[in-house]
C-alpha atoms as a PDB file:
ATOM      1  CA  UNK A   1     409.275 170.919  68.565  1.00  0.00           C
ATOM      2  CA  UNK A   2     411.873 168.647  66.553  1.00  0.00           C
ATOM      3  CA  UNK A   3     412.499 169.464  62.699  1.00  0.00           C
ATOM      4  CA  UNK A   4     411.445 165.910  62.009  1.00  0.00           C
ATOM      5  CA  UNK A   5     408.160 166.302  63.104  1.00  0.00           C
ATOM      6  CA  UNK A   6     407.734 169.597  62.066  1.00  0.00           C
ATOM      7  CA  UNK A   7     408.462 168.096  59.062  1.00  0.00           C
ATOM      8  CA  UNK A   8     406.006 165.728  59.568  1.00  0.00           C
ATOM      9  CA  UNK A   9     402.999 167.965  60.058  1.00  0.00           C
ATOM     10  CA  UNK A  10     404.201 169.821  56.851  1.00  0.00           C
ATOM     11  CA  UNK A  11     404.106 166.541  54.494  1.00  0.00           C
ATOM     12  CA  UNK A  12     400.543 165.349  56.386  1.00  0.00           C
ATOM     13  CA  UNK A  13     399.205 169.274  55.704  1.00  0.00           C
ATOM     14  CA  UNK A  14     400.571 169.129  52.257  1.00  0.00           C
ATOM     15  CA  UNK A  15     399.310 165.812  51.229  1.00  0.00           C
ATOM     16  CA  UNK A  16     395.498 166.545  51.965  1.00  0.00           C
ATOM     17  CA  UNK A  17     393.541 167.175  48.508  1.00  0.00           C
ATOM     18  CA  UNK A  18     392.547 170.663  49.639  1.00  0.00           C
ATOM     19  CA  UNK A  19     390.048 171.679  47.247  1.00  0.00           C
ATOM     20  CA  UNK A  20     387.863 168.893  48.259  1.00  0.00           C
ATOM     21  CA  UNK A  21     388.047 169.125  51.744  1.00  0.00           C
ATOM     22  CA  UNK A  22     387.174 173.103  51.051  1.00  0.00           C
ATOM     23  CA  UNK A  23     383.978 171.740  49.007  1.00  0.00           C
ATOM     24  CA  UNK A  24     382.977 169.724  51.468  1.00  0.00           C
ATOM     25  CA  UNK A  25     383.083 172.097  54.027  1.00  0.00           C
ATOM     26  CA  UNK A  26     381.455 174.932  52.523  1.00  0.00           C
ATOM     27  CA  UNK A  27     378.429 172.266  51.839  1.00  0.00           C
ATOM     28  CA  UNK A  28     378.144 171.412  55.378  1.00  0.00           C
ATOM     29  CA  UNK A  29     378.837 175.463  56.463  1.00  0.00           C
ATOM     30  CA  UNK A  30     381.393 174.667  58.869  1.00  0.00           C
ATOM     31  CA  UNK A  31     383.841 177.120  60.332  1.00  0.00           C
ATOM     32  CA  UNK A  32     386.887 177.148  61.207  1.00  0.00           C
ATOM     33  CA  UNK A  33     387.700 176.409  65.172  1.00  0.00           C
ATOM     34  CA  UNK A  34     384.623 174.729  65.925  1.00  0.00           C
ATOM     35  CA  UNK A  35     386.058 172.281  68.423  1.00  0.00           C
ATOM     36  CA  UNK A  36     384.733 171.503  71.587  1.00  0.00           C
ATOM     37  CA  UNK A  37     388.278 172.927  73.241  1.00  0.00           C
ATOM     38  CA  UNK A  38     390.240 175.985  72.937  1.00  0.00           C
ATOM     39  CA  UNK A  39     393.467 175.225  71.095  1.00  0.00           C
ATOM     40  CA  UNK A  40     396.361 177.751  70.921  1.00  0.00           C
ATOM     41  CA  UNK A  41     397.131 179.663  68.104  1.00  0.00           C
ATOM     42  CA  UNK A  42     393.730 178.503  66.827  1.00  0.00           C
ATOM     43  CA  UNK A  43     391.011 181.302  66.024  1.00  0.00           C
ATOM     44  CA  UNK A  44     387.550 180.409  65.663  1.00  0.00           C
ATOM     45  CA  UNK A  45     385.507 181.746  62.238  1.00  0.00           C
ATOM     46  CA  UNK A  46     382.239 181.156  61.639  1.00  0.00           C
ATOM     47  CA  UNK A  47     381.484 179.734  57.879  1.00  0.00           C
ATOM     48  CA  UNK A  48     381.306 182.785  55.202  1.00  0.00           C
ATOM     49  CA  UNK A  49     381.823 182.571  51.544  1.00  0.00           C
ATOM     50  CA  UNK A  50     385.450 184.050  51.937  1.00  0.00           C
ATOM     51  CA  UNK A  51     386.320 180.764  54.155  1.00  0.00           C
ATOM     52  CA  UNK A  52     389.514 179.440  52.381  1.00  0.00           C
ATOM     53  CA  UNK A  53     391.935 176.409  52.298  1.00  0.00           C
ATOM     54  CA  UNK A  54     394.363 178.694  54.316  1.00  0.00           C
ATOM     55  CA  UNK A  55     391.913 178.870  56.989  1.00  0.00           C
ATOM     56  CA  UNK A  56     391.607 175.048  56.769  1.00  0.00           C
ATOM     57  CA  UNK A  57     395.572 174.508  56.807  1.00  0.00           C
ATOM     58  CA  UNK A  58     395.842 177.160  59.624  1.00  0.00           C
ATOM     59  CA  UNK A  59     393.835 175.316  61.523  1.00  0.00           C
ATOM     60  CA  UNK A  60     394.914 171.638  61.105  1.00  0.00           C
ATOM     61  CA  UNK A  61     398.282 172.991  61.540  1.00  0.00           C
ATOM     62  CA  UNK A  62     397.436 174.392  65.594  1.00  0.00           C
ATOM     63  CA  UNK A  63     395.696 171.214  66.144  1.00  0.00           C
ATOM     64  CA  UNK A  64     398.481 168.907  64.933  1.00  0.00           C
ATOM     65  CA  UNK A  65     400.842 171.095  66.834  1.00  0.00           C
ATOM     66  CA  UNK A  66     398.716 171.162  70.056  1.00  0.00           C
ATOM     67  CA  UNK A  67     398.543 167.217  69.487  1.00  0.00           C
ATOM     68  CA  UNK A  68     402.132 166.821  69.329  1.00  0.00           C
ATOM     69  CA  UNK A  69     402.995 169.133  71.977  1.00  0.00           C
ATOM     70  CA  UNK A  70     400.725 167.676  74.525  1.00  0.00           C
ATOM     71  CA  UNK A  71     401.601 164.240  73.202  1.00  0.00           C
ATOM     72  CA  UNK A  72     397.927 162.971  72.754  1.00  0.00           C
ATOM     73  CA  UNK A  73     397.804 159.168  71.435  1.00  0.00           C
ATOM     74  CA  UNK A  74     394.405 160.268  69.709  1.00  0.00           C
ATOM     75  CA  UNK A  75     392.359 163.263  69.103  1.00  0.00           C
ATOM     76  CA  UNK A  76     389.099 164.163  67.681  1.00  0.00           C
ATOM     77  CA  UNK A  77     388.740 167.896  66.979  1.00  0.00           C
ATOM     78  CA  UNK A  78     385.710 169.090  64.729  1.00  0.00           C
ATOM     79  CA  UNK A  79     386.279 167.085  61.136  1.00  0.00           C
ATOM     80  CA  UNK A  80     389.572 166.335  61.885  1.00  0.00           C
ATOM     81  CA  UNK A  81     390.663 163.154  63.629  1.00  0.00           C
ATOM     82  CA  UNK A  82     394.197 162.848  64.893  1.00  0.00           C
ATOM     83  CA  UNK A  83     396.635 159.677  65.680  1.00  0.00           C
ATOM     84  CA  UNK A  84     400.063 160.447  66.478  1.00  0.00           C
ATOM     85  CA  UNK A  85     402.469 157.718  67.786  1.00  0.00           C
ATOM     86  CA  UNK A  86     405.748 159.123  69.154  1.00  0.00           C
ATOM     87  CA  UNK A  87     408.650 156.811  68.489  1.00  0.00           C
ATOM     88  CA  UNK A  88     409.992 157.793  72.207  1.00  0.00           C
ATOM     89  CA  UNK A  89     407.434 156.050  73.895  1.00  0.00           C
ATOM     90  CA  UNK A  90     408.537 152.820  73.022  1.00  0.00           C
ATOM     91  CA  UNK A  91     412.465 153.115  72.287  1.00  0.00           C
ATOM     92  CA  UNK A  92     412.313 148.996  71.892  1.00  0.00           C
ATOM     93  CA  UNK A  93     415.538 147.579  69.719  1.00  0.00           C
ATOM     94  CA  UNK A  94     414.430 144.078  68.076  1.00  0.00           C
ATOM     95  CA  UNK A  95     417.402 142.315  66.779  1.00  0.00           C
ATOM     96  CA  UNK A  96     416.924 139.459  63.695  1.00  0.00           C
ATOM     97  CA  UNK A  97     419.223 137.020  62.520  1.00  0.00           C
ATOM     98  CA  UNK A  98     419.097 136.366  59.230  1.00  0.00           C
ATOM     99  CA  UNK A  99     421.084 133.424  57.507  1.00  0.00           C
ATOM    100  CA  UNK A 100     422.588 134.064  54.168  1.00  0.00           C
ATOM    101  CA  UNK A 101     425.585 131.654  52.664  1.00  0.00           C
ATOM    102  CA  UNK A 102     425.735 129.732  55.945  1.00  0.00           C
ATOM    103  CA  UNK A 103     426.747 132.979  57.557  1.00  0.00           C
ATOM    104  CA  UNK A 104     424.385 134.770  60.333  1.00  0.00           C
ATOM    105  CA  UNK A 105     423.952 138.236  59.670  1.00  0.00           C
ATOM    106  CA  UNK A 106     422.332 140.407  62.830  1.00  0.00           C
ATOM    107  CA  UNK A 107     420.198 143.331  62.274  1.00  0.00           C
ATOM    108  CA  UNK A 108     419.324 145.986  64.836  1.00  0.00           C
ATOM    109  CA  UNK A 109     415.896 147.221  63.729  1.00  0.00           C
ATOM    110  CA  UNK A 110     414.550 150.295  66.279  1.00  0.00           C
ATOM    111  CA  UNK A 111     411.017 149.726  66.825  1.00  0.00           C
ATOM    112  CA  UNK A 112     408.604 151.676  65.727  1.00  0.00           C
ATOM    113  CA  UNK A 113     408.867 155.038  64.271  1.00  0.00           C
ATOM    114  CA  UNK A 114     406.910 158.171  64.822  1.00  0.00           C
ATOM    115  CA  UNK A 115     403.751 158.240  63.002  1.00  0.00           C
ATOM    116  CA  UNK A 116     401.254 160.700  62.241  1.00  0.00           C
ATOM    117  CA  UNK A 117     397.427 160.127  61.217  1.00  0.00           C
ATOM    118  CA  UNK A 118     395.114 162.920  59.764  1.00  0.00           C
ATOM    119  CA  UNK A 119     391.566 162.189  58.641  1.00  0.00           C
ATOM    120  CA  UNK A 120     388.912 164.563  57.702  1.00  0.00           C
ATOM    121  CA  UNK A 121     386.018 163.256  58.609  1.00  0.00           C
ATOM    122  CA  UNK A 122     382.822 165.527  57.413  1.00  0.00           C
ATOM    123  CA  UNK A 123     380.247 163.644  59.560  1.00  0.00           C
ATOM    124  CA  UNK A 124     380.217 160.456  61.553  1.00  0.00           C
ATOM    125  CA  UNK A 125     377.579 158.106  62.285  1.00  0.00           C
ATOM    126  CA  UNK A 126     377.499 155.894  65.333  1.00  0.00           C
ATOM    127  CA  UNK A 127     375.660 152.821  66.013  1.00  0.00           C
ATOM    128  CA  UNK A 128     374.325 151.194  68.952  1.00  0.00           C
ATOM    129  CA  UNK A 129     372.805 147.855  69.270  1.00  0.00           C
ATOM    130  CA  UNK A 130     369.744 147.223  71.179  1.00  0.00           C
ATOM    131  CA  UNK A 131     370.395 144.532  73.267  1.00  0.00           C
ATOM    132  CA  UNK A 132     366.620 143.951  73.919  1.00  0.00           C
ATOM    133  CA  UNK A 133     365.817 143.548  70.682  1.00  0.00           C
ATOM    134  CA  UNK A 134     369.168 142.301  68.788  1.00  0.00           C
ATOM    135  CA  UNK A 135     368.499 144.805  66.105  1.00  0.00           C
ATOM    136  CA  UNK A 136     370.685 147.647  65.038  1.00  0.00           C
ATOM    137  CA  UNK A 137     369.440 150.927  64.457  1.00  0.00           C
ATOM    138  CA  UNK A 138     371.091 153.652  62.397  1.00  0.00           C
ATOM    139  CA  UNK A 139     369.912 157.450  62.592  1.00  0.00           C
ATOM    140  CA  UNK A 140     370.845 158.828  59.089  1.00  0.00           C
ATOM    141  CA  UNK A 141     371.953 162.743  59.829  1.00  0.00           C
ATOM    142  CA  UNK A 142     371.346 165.440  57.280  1.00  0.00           C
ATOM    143  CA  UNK A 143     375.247 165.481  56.767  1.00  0.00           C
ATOM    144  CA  UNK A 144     374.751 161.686  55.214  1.00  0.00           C
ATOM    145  CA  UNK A 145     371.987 163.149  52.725  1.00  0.00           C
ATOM    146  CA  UNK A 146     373.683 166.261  52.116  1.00  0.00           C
ATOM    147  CA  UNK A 147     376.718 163.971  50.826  1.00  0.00           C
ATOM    148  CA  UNK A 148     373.739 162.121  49.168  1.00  0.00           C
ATOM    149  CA  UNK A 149     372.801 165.167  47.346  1.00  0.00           C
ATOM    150  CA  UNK A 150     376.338 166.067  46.227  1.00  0.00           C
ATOM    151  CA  UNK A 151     376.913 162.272  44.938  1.00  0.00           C
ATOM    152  CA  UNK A 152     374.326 162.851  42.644  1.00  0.00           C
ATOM    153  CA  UNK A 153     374.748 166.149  41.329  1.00  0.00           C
ATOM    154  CA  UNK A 154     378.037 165.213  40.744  1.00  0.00           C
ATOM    155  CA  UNK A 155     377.514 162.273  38.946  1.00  0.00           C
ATOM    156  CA  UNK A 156     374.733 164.378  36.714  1.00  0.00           C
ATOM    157  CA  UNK A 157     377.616 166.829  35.542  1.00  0.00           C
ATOM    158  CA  UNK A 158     379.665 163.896  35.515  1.00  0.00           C
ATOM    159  CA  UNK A 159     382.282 165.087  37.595  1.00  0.00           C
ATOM    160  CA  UNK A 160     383.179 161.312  38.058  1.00  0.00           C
ATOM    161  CA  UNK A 161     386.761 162.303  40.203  1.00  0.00           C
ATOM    162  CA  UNK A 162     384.331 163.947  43.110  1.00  0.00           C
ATOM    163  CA  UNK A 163     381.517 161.498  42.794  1.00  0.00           C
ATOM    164  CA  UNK A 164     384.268 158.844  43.950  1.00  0.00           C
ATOM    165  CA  UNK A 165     385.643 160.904  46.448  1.00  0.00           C
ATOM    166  CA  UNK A 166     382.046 161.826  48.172  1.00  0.00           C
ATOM    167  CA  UNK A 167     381.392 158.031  47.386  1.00  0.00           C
ATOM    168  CA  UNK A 168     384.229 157.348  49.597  1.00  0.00           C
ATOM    169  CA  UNK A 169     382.876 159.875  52.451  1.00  0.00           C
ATOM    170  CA  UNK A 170     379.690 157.586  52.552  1.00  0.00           C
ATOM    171  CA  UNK A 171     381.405 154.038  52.508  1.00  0.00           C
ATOM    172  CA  UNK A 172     383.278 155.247  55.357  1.00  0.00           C
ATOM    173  CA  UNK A 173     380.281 157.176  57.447  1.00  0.00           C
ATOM    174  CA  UNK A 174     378.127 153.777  56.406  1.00  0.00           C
ATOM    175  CA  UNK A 175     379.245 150.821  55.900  1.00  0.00           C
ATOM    176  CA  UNK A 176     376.544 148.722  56.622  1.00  0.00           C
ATOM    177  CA  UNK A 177     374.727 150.278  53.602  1.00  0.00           C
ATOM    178  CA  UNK A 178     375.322 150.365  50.086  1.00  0.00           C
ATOM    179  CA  UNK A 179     374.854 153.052  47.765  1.00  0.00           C
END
C-alpha cells in the first residue's frame, strides 16, 4: 500500500471523536468484527466491559485496509460505512484558461484526487413506500429509542456536547421526523 494512503487511513482513524463512538457502542453492546464477511487481520470480540477504543481503531483500520486493497468504491461493514475513490481510476487532466492583464494563463488541474469516507453509523433505518397505498411507513428499531433514551439522559445531566452529538445520530437515522 502507498504512504499516501496509508497516510490517509491514519488522518481518517485519527480524526474520529473516539470516546463517543466507544459510548455509543457500549450502549448498543456491539463487538468488535461483527461484519457479515471475514476481513483479514480483523478478529471478532464479542461486547464486554473491557471493549476499548483500540479495539474500535484496530478494527476500522483492517477494514479501511481491506477496502483499499481490494479497491471497493463503497463498503458497508457493521457501523462503519466506507467510500474510497482512488485517484487512478480516473487519471483525467482538465486544462483552464484563465485571462489575467490581457494575457491567457493555462492551468493543468489533475482530476480528482483520492478520497476517503468513514462514517459510523450506530443504526440505520430504511424506508419503503407502499405503492398501493402511497403512504410511507417507518419501523422505529430499539437502536432509534435507545439513542432516544441517551438524548434525554444526557440532556438531564446536561451534558449538552453529547446531547448534540446523539441529536445528530437521530437527524441522520430519521429525517423525516423531528425530535
Amino acid at each position: 500500500m502507498e504512504k499516501s494512503i496509508q497516510k490517509m487511513i491514519e488522518k481518517v482513524v485519527q480524526s474520529l471523536d473516539w470516546d463517543s463512538i466507544l459510548l455509543i457502542h457500549k450502549a448498543f453492546k456491539h463487538g468488535v468484527g461483527q461484519g457479515s464477511e471475514v476481513i483479514p487481520g480483523l478478529k471478532r470480540k464479542v461486547y464486554e466491559d473491557s471493549l476499548g477504543v483500540r479495539d474500535l481503531k484496530s478494527e476500522l483500520k483492517s477494514i479501511l485496509k481491506y477496502v483499499v486493497e481490494n479497491d471497493y468504491r463503497s463498503y458497508i461493514y457493521g457501523n462503519w460505512i466506507i467510500s474510497w475513490y482512488n485517484q487512478q481510476w480516473n487519471e483525467q487532466t482538465v486544462i483552464e484558461t484563465y485571462t489575467q492583464n490581457d494575457q491567457e494563463i493555462e492551468l493543468e488541474i489533475e482530476l480528482p484526487n483520492s478520497k476517503l469516507e468513514v462514517v459510523y453509523a450506530p443504526q440505520r433505518i430504511c424506508i419503503m413506500s407502499d405503492l398501493e397505498e402511497n403512504e410511507s411507513s417507518v419501523r422505529i428499531s430499539s437502536d432509534h429509542l435507545t439513542l432516544k433514551t441517551m438524548l434525554d439522559k444526557a440532556l438531564a445531566e446536561e451534558n449538552y456536547e453529547m446531547a448534540q452529538k446523539i441529536q445528530d445520530l437521530l437527524n441522520l437515522t430519521c429525517k423525516s421526523e423531528k425530535f
